[in-house]
Protein backbone atom coordinates (compact mmCIF):
# COMPACT_ATOMS: atom_id res chain seq x y z
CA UNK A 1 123.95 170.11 120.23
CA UNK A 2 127.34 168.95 119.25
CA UNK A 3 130.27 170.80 119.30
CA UNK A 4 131.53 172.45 116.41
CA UNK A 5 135.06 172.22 114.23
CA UNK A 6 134.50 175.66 113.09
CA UNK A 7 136.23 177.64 115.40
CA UNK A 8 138.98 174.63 115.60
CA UNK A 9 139.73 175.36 111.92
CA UNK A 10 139.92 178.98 111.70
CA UNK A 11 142.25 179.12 115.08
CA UNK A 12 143.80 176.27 114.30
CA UNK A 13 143.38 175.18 118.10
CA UNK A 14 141.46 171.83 119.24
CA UNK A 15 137.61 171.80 120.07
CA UNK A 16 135.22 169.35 122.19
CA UNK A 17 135.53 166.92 119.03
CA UNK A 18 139.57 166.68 118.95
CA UNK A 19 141.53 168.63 116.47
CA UNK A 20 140.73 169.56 112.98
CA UNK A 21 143.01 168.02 110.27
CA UNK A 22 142.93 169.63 106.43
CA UNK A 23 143.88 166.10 104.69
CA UNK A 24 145.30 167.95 101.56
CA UNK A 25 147.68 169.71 103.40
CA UNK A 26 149.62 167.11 104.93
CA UNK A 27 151.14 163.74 105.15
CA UNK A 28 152.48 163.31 101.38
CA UNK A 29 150.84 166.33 99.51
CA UNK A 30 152.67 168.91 102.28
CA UNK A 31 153.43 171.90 100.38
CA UNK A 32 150.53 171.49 97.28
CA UNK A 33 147.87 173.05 99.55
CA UNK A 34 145.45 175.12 97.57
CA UNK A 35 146.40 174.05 94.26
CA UNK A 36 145.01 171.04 95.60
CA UNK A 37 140.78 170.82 94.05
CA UNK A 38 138.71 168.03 95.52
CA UNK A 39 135.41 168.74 93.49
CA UNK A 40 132.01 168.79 95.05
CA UNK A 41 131.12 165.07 96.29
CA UNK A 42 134.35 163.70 95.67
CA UNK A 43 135.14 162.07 98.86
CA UNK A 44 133.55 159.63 100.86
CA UNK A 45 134.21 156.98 103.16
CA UNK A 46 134.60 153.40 103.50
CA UNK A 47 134.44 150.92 106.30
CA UNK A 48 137.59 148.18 106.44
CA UNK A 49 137.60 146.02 109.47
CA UNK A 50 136.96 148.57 112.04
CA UNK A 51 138.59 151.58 110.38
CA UNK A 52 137.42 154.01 108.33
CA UNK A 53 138.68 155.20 105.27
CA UNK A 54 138.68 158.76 103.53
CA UNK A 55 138.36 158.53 99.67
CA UNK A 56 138.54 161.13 97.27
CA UNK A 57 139.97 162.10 93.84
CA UNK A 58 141.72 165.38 93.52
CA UNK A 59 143.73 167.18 90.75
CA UNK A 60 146.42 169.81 90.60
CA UNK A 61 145.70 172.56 87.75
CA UNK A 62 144.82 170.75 84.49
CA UNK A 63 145.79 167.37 84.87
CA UNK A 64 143.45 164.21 85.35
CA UNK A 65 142.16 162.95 88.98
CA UNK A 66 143.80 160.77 90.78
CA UNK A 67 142.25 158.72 93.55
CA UNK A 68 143.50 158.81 97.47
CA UNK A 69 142.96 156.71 100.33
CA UNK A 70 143.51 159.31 103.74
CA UNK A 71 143.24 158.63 107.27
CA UNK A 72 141.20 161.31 108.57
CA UNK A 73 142.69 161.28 112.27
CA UNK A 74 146.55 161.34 110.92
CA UNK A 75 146.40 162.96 108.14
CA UNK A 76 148.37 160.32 105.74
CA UNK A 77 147.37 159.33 102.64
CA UNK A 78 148.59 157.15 99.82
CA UNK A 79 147.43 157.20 96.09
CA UNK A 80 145.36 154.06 95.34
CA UNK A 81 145.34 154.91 91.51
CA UNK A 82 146.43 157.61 89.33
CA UNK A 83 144.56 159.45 86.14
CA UNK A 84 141.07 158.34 86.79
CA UNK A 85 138.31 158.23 84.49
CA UNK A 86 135.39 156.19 85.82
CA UNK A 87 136.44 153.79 88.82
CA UNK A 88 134.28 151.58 91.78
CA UNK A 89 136.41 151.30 94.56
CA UNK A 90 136.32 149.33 97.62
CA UNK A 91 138.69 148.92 101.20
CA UNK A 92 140.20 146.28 99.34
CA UNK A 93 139.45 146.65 94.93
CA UNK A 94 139.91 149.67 92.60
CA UNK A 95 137.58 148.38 89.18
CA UNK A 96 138.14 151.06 86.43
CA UNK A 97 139.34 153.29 84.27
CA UNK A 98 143.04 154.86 84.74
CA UNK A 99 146.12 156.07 83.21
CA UNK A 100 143.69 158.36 81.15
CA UNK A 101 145.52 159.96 78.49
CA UNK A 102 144.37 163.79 78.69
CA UNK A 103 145.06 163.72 75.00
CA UNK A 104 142.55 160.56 73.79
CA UNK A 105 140.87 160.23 76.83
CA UNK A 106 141.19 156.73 77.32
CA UNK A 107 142.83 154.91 79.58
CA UNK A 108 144.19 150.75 81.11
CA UNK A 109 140.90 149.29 82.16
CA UNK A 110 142.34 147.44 85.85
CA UNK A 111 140.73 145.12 88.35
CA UNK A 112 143.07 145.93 91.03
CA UNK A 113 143.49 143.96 94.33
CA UNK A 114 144.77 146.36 96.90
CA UNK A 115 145.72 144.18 99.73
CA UNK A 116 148.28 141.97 97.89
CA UNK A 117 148.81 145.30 95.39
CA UNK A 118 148.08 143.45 92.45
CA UNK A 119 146.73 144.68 89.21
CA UNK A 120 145.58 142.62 86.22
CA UNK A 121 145.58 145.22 82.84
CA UNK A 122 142.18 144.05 81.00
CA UNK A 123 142.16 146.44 78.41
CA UNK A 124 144.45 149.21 77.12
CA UNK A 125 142.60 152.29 75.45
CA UNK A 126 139.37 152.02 77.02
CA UNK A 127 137.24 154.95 76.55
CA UNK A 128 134.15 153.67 78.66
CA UNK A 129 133.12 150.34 80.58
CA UNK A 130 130.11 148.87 82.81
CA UNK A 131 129.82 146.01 85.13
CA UNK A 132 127.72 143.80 86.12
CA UNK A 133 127.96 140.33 88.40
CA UNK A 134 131.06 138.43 86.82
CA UNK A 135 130.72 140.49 83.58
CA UNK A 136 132.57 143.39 82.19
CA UNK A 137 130.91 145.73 79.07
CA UNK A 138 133.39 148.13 77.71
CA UNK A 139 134.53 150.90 74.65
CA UNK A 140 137.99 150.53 72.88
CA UNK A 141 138.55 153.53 71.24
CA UNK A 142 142.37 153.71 69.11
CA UNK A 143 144.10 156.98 68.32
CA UNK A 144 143.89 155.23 64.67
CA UNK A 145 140.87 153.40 63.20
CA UNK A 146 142.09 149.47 64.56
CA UNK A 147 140.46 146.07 64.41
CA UNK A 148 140.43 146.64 68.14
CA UNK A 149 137.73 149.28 68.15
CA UNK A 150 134.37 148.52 69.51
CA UNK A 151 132.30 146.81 72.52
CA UNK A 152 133.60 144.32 73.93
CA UNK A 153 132.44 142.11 76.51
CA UNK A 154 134.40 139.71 79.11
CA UNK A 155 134.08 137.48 82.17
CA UNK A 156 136.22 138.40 85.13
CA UNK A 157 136.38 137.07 88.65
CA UNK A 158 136.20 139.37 91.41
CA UNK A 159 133.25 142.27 90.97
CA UNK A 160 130.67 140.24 92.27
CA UNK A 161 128.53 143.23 94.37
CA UNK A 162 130.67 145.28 92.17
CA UNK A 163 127.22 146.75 89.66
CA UNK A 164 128.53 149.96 88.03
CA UNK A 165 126.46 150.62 85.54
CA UNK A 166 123.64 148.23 85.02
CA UNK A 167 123.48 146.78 81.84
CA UNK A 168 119.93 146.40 80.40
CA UNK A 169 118.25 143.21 79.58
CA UNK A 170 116.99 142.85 76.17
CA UNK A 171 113.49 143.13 75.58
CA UNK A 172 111.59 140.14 74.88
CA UNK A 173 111.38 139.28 71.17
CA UNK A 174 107.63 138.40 70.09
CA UNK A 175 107.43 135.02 68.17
């Protein structure tokens, strides 16, 4: 059986596995602590050319998500985007939904390259979106009834692998 963190957390001292780390309360978010909530399932990692990356969204009180890359042996972490709504995200992309107004609930729909920290603004008030191969499906929803609400549909270069939400073919038509 392998060795267990628990008594490492609660005495704070190392165990058979190495020390315990509490990712929220260090690196940049020192101080924050418990007003720190990571919600059920929001973390998960990713694998980046032999590393492995910690993932999660947290908020502080009311305000929206915003997305974190940690390093679970350090401790550091960096934010990778802030105000999320619905986002794919990859060792090296962030596809989605951010800068969610709290008000309107939309937000800048990005395709964001994080190694050369890039980020092309697709769309700005985007209440919902869905990829699929080289295509993009999503919602523009104004504060004010504008020519710009609706579905809309683009190309973009880069999501390949990147399915979010599966768009359905049409059914046949009979002739």
């Amino acid at each position: 059986m392998a060795p267990s963190y628990a008594a490492a957390i609660l005495n704070n001292v190392g165990s058979p596995n190495g020390l315990a780390k509490n990712i929220t309360d260090n690196g940049s978010l020192a101080g924050i602590g418990s007003s720190s909530l990571v919600p059920p399932g929001g973390y998960f990692f990713i694998a980046d050319a032999g590393r492995r990356i910690l993932v999660f969204w947290a908020h502080f009180g009311r305000n929206a998500s915003d997305l974190y890359f940690g390093n679970h042996l350090t401790g550091d972490l960096s934010i990778v985007a802030d105000r999320i709504s619905e986002v794919t995200v990859t060792a090296r992309r962030v596809f989605g939904i951010v800068r969610v107004s709290e008000q309107d609930l939309v937000g800048e729909l990005v395709n964001k390259d994080l190694i050369h920290n890039q980020e092309i603004v697709l769309a700005h008030s985007v209440a919902d979106a869905a990829a699929w191969g080289q295509r993009v499906a999503f919602v523009v929803r104004e504060r004010v009834d504008s020519p710009n609400d609706g579905l809309w549909a683009i190309p973009i270069e880069g999501l390949t692998g990147m399915n979010t939400k599966p768009m359905p073919m049409p059914a046949p038509t009979a002739q």
